[in-house]
N, C-alpha and C. Protein backbone atom coordinates (compact mmCIF):
# COMPACT_ATOMS: atom_id res chain seq x y z
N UNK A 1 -46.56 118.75 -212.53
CA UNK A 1 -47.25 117.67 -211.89
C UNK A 1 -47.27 117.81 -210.37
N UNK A 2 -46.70 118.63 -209.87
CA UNK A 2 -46.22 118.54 -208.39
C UNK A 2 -47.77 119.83 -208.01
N UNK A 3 -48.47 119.94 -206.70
CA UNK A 3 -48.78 120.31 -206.08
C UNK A 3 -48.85 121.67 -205.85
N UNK A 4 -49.73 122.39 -206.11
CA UNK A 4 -49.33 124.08 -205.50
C UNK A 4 -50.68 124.83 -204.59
N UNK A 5 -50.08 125.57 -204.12
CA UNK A 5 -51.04 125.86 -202.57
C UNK A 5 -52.32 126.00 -203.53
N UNK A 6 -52.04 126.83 -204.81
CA UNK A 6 -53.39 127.72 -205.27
C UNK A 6 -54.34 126.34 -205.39
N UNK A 7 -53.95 125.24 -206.14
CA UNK A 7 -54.91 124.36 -206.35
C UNK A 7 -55.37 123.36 -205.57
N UNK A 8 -54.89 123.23 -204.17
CA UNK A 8 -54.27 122.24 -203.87
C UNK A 8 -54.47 121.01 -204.01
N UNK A 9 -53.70 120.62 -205.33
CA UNK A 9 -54.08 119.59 -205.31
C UNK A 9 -53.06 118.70 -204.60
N UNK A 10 -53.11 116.94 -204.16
CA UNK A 10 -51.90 116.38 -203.36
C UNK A 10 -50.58 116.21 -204.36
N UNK A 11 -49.87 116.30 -203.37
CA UNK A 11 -48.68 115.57 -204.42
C UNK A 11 -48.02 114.41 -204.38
N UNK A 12 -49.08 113.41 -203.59
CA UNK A 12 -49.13 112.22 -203.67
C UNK A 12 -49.75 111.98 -205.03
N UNK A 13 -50.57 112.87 -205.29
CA UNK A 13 -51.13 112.23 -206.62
C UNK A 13 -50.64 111.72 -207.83
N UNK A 14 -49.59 112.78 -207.90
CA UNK A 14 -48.37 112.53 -209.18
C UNK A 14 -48.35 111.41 -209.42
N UNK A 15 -48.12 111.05 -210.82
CA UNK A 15 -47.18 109.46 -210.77
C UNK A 15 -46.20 108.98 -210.21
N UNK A 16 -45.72 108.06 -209.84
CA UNK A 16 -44.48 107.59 -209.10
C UNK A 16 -43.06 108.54 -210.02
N UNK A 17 -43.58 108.31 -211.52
CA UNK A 17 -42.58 108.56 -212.04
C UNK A 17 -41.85 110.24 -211.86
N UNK A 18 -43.07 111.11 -212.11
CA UNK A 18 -43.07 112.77 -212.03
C UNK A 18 -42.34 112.84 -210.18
N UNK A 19 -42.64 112.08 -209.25
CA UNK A 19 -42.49 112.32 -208.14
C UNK A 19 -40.77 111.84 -207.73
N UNK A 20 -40.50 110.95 -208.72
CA UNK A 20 -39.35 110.61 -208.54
C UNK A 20 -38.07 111.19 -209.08
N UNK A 21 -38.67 111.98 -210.25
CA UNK A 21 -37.98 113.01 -211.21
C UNK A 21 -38.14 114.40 -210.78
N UNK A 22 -38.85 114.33 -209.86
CA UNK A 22 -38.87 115.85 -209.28
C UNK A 22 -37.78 116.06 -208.25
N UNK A 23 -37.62 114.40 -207.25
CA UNK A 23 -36.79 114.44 -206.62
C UNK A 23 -35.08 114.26 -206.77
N UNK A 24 -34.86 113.83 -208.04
CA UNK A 24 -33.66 113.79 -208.17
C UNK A 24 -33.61 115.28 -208.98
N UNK A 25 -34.26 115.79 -209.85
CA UNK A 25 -33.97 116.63 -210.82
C UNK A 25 -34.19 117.97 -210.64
N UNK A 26 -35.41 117.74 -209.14
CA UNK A 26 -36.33 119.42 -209.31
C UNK A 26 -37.49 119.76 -210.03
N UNK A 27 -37.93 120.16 -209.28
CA UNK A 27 -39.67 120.49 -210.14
C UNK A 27 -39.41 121.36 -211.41
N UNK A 28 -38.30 122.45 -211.15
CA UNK A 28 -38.30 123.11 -212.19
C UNK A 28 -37.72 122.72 -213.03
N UNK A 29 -36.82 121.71 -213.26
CA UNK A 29 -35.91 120.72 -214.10
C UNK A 29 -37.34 120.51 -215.51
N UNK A 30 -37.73 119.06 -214.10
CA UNK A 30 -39.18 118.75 -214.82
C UNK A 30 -39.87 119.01 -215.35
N UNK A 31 -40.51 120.56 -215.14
CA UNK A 31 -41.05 121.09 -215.89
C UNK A 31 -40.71 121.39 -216.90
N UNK A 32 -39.41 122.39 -216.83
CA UNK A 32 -38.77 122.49 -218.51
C UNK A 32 -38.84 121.55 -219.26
N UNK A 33 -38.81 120.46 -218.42
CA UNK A 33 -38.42 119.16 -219.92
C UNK A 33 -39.83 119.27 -220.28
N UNK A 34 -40.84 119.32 -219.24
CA UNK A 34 -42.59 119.07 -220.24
C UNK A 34 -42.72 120.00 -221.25
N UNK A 35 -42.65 121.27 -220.03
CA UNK A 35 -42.79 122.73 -221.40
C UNK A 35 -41.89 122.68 -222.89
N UNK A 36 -40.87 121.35 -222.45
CA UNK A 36 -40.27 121.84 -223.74
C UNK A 36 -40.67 121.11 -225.11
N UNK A 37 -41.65 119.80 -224.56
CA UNK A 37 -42.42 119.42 -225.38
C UNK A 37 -43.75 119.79 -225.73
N UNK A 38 -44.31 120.55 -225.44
CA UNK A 38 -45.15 121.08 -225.10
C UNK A 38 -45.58 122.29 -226.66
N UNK A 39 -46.32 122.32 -227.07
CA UNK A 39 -47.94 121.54 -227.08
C UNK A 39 -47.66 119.88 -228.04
N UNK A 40 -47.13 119.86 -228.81
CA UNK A 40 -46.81 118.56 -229.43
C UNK A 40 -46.29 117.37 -228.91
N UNK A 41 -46.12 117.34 -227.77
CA UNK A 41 -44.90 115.98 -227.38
C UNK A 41 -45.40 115.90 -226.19
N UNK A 42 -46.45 116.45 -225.52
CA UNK A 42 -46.47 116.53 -223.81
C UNK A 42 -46.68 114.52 -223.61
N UNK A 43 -47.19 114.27 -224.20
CA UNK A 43 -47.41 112.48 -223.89
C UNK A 43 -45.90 111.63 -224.02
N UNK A 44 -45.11 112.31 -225.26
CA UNK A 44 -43.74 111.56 -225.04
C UNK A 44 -43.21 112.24 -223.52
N UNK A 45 -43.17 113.22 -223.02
CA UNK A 45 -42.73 113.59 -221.78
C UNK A 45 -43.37 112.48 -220.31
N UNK A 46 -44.70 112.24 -220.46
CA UNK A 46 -45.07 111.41 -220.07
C UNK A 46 -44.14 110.14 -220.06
N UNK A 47 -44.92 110.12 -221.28
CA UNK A 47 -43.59 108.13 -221.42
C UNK A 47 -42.30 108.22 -221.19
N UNK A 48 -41.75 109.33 -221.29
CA UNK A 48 -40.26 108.97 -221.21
C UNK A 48 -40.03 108.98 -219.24
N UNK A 49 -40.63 110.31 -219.01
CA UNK A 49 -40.59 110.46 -217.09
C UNK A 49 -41.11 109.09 -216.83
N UNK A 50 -42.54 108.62 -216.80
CA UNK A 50 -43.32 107.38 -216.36
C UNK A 50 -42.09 106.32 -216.77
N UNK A 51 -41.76 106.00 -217.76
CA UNK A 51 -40.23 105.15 -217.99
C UNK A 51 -38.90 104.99 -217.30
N UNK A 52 -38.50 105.96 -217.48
CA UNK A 52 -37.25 106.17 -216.75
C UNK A 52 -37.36 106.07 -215.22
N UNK A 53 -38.10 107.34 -214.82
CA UNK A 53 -38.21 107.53 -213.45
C UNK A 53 -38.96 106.81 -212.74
N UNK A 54 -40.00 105.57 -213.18
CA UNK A 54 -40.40 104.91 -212.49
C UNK A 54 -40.39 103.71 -212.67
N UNK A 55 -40.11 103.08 -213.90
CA UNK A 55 -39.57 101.87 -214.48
C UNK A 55 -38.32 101.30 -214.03
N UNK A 56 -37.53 102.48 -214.60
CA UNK A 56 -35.94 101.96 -214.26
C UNK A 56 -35.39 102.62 -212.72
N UNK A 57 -35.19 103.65 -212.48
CA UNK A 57 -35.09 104.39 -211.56
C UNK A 57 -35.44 103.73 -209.74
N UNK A 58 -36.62 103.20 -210.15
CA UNK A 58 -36.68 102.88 -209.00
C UNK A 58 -36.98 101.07 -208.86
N UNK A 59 -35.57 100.14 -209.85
CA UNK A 59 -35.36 99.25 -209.77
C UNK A 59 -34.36 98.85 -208.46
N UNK A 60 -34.67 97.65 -208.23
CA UNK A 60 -33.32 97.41 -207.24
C UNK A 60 -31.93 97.17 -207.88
N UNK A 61 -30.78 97.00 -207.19
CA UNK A 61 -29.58 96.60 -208.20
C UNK A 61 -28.75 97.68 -208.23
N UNK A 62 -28.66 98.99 -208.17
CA UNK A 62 -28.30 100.02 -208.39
C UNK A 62 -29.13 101.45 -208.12
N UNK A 63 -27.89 102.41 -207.06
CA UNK A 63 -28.74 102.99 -206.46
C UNK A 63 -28.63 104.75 -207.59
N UNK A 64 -29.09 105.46 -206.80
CA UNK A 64 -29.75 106.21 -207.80
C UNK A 64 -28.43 107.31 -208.54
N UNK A 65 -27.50 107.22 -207.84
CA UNK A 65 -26.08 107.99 -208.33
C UNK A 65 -25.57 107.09 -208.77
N UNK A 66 -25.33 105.56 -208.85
CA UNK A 66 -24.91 104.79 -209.97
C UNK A 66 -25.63 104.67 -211.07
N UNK A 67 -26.96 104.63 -211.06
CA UNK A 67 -27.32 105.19 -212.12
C UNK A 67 -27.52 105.82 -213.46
N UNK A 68 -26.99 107.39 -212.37
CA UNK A 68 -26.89 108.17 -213.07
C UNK A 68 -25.28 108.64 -213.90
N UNK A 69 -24.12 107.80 -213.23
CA UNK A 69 -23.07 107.56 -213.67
C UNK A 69 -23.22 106.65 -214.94
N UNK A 70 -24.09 105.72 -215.49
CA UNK A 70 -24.32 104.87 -216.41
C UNK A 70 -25.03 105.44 -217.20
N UNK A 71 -25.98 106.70 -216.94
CA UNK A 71 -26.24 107.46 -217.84
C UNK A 71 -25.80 108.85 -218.20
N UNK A 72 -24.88 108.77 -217.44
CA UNK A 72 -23.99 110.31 -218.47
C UNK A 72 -22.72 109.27 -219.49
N UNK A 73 -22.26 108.21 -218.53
CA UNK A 73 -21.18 107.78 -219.87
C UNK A 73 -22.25 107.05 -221.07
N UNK A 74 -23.19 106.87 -221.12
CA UNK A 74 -24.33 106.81 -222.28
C UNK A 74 -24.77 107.70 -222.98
N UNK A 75 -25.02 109.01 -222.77
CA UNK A 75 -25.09 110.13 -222.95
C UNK A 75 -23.88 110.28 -223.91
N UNK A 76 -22.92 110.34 -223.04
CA UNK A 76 -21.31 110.55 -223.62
C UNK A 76 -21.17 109.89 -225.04
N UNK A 77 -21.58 108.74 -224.89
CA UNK A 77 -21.11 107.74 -225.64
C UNK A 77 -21.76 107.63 -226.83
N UNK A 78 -23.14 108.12 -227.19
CA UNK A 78 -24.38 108.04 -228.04
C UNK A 78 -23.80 109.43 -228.65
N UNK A 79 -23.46 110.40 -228.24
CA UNK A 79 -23.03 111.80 -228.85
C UNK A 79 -24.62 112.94 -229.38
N UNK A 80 -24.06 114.04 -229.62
CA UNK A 80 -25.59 114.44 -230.20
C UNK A 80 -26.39 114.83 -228.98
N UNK A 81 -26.28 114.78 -227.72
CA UNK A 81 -27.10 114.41 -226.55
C UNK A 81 -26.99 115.72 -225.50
N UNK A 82 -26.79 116.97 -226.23
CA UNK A 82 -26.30 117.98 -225.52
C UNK A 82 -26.91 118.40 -223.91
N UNK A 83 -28.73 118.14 -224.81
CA UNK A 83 -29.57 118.86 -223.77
C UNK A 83 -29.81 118.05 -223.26
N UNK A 84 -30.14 116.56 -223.06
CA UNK A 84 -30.52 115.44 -222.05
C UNK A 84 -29.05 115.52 -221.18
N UNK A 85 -27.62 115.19 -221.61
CA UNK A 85 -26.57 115.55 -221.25
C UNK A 85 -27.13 116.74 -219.80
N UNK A 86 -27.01 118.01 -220.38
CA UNK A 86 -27.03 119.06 -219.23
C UNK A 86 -28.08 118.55 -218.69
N UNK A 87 -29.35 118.13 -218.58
CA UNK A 87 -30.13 117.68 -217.69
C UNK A 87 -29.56 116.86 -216.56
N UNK A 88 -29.01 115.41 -217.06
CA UNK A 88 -28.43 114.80 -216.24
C UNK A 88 -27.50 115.22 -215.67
N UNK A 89 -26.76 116.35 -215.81
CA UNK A 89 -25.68 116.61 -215.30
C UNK A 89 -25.53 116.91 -213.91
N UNK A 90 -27.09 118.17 -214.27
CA UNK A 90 -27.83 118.08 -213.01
C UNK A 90 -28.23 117.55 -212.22
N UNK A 91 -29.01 116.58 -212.30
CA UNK A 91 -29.35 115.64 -211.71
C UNK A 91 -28.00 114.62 -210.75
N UNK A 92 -27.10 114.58 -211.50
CA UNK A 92 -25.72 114.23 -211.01
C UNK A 92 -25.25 115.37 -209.92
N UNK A 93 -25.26 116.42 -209.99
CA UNK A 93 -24.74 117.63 -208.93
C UNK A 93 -25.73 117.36 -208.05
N UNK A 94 -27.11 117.62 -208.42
CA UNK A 94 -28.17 117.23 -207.29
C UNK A 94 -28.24 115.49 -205.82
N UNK A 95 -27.41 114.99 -206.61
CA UNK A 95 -27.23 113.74 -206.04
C UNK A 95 -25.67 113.53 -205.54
N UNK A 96 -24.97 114.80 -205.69
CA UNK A 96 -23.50 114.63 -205.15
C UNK A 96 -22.44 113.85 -205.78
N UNK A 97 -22.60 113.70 -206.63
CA UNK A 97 -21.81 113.21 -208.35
C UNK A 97 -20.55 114.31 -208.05
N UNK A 98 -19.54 114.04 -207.43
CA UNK A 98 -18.43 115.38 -207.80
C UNK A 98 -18.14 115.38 -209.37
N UNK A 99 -18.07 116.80 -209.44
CA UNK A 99 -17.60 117.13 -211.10
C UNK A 99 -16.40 116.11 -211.08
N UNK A 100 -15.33 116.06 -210.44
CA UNK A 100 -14.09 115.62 -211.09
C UNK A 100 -14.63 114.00 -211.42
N UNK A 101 -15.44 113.67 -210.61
CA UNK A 101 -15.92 111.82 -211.12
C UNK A 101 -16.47 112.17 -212.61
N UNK A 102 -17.45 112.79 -213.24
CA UNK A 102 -17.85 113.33 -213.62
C UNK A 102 -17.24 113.00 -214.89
N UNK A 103 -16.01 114.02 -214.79
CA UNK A 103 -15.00 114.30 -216.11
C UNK A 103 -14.07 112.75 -216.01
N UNK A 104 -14.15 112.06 -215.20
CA UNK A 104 -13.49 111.01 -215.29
C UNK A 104 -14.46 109.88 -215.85
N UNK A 105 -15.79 109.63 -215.97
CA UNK A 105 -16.76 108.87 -216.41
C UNK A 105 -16.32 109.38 -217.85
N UNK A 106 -15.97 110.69 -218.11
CA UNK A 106 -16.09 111.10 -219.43
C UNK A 106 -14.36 110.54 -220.23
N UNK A 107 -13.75 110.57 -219.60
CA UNK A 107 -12.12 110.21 -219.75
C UNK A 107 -12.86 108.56 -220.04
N UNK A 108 -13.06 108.27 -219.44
CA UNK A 108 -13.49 106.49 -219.50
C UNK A 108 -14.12 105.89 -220.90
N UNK A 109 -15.17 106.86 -220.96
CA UNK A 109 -16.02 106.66 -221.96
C UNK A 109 -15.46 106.93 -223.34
N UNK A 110 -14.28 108.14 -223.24
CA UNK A 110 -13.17 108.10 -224.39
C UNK A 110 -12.90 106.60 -224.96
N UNK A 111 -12.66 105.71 -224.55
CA UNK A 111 -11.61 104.79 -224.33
C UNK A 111 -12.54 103.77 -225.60
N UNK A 112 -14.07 103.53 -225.37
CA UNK A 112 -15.37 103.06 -225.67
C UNK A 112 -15.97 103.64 -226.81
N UNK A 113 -15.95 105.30 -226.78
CA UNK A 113 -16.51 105.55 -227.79
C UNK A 113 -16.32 106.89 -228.67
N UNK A 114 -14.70 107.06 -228.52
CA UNK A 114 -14.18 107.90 -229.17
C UNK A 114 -13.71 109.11 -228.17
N UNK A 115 -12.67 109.58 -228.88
CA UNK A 115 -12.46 110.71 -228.21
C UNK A 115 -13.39 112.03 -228.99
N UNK A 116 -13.49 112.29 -230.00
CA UNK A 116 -14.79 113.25 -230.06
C UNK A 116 -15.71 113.24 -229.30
N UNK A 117 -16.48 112.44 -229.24
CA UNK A 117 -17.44 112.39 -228.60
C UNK A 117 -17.45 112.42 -226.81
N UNK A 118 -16.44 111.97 -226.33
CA UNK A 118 -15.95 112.29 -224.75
C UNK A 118 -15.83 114.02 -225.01
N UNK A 119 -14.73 114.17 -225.34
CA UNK A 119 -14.59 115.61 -225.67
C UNK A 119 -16.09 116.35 -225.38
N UNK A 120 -16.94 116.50 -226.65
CA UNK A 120 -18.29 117.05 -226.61
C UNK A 120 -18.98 116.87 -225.06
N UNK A 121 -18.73 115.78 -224.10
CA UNK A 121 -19.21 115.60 -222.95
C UNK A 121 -18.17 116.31 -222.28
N UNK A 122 -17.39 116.52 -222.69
CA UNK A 122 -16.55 117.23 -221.30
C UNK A 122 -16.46 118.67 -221.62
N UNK A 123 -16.98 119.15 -222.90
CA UNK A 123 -17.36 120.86 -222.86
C UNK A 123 -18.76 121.26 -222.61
N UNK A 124 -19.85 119.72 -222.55
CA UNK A 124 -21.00 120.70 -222.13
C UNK A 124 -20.77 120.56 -220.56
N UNK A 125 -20.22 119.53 -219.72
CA UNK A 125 -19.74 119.58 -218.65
C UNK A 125 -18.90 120.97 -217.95
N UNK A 126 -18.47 121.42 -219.04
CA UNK A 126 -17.85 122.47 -218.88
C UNK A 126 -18.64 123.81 -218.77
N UNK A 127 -19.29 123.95 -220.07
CA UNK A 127 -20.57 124.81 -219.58
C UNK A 127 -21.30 124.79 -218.56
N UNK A 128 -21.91 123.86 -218.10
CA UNK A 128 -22.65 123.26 -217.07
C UNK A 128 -22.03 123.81 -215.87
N UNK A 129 -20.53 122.88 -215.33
CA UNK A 129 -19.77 123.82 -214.29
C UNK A 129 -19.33 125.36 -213.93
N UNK A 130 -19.62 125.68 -215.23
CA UNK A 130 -19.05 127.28 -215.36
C UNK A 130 -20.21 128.30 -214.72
N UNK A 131 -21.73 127.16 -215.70
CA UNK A 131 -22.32 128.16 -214.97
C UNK A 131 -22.82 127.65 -213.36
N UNK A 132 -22.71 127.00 -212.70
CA UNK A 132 -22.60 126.84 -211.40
C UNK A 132 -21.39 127.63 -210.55
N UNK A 133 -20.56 128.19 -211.13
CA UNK A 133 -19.26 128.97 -210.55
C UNK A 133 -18.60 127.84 -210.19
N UNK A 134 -18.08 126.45 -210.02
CA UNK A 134 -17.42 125.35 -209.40
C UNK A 134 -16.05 125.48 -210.57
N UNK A 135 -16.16 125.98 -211.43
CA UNK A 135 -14.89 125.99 -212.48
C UNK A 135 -13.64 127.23 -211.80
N UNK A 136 -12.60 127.12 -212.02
CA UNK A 136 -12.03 125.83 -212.60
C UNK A 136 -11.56 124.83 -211.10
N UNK A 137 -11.51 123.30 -211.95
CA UNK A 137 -12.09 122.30 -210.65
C UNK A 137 -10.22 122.33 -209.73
N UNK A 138 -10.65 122.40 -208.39
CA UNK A 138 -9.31 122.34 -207.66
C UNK A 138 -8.65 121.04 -207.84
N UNK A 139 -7.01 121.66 -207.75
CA UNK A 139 -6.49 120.36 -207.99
C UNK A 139 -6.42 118.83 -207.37
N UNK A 140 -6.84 118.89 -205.75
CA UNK A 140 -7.06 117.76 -205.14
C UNK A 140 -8.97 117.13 -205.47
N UNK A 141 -9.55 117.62 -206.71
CA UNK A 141 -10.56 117.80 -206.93
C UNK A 141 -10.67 116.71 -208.28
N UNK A 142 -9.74 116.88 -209.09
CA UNK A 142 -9.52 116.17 -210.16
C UNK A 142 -9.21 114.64 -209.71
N UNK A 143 -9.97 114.03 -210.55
CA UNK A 143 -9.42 112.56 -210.69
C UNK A 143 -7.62 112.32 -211.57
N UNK A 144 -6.62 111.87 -211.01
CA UNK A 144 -5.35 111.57 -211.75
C UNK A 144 -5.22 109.84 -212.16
C-alpha cells in the first residue's frame, strides 16, 4: 500500500489504517501479512489492518506501546497465536518494548491463563530474540 518511486503513487493515499501499520510494523512486516493472504484472503487483510490499525490503534486512552503490551499478553493468553504473536513482537521491538518487559507480560499472563500457554509465548519470544542476536537477555535486563 505504501508508495514507490516507480509508480508514484502518494502515500498519503493509503488508508489511515495501512499507514499506521506500516509505521509501527514496517512496510515489509505489512506486506508479508497481505502476501500471506494473498490470492484468497487479501480483503480479510484489509479488514483486519483497516480495524486494528485504524479503529483501535489510533483511539485515545492508550498509547501505542501500551497497546501493544495488551496485545501480546492476549496473544499469550488465547494460545495457538504463533505467527500474529511474532508479528507483534515486532512491532513491540519496533516501539521499544524491552524484551525483559516482554517476558514479564508473559510471566503475568501465566498467572491468567495457564502456564502452557505463557510458556508457548515465551519460546516464540525466544525465537524471535534469538533471531535478532539480543539473546541471551543480560542480567540487569531481566525483570526480578
Amino acid at each position: 500500500m505504501s508508495s514507490t518511486p516507480e509508480t508514484g503513487e502518494d502515500p498519503e493515499a493509503a488508508p489511515p489504517g495501512y499507514r499506521t501499520a506500516e509505521s509501527m510494523a514496517g512496510e515489509e512486516a505489512v506486506t508479508g501479512f497481505v502476501d500471506s493472504l494473498d490470492p484468497v484472503g487479501g480483503h480479510l487483510a484489509d479488514l483486519v489492518i483497516e480495524t486494528v490499525f485504524d479503529k483501535l490503534y489510533r483511539r485515545p486512552g492508550l498509547s501505542h506501546p501500551e497497546r501493544e503490551m495488551v496485545t501480546l499478553a492476549v496473544l499469550a493468553a488465547l494460545g495457538d497465536t504463533e505467527s500474529q504473536l511474532t508479528l507483534h513482537l515486532g512491532i513491540a521491538h519496533r516501539l521499544g518494548i524491552a524484551p525483559s518487559k516482554v517476558i514479564e507480560i508473559f510471566a503475568h499472563t501465566s498467572a491468567y491463563a495457564g502456564f502452557p500457554r505463557a510458556l508457548n509465548a515465551v519460546e516464540t519470544a525466544k525465537q524471535f530474540y534469538g533471531e535478532l542476536g539480543v539473546l541471551p537477555l543480560a542480567q540487569n535486563q531481566q525483570a526480578r
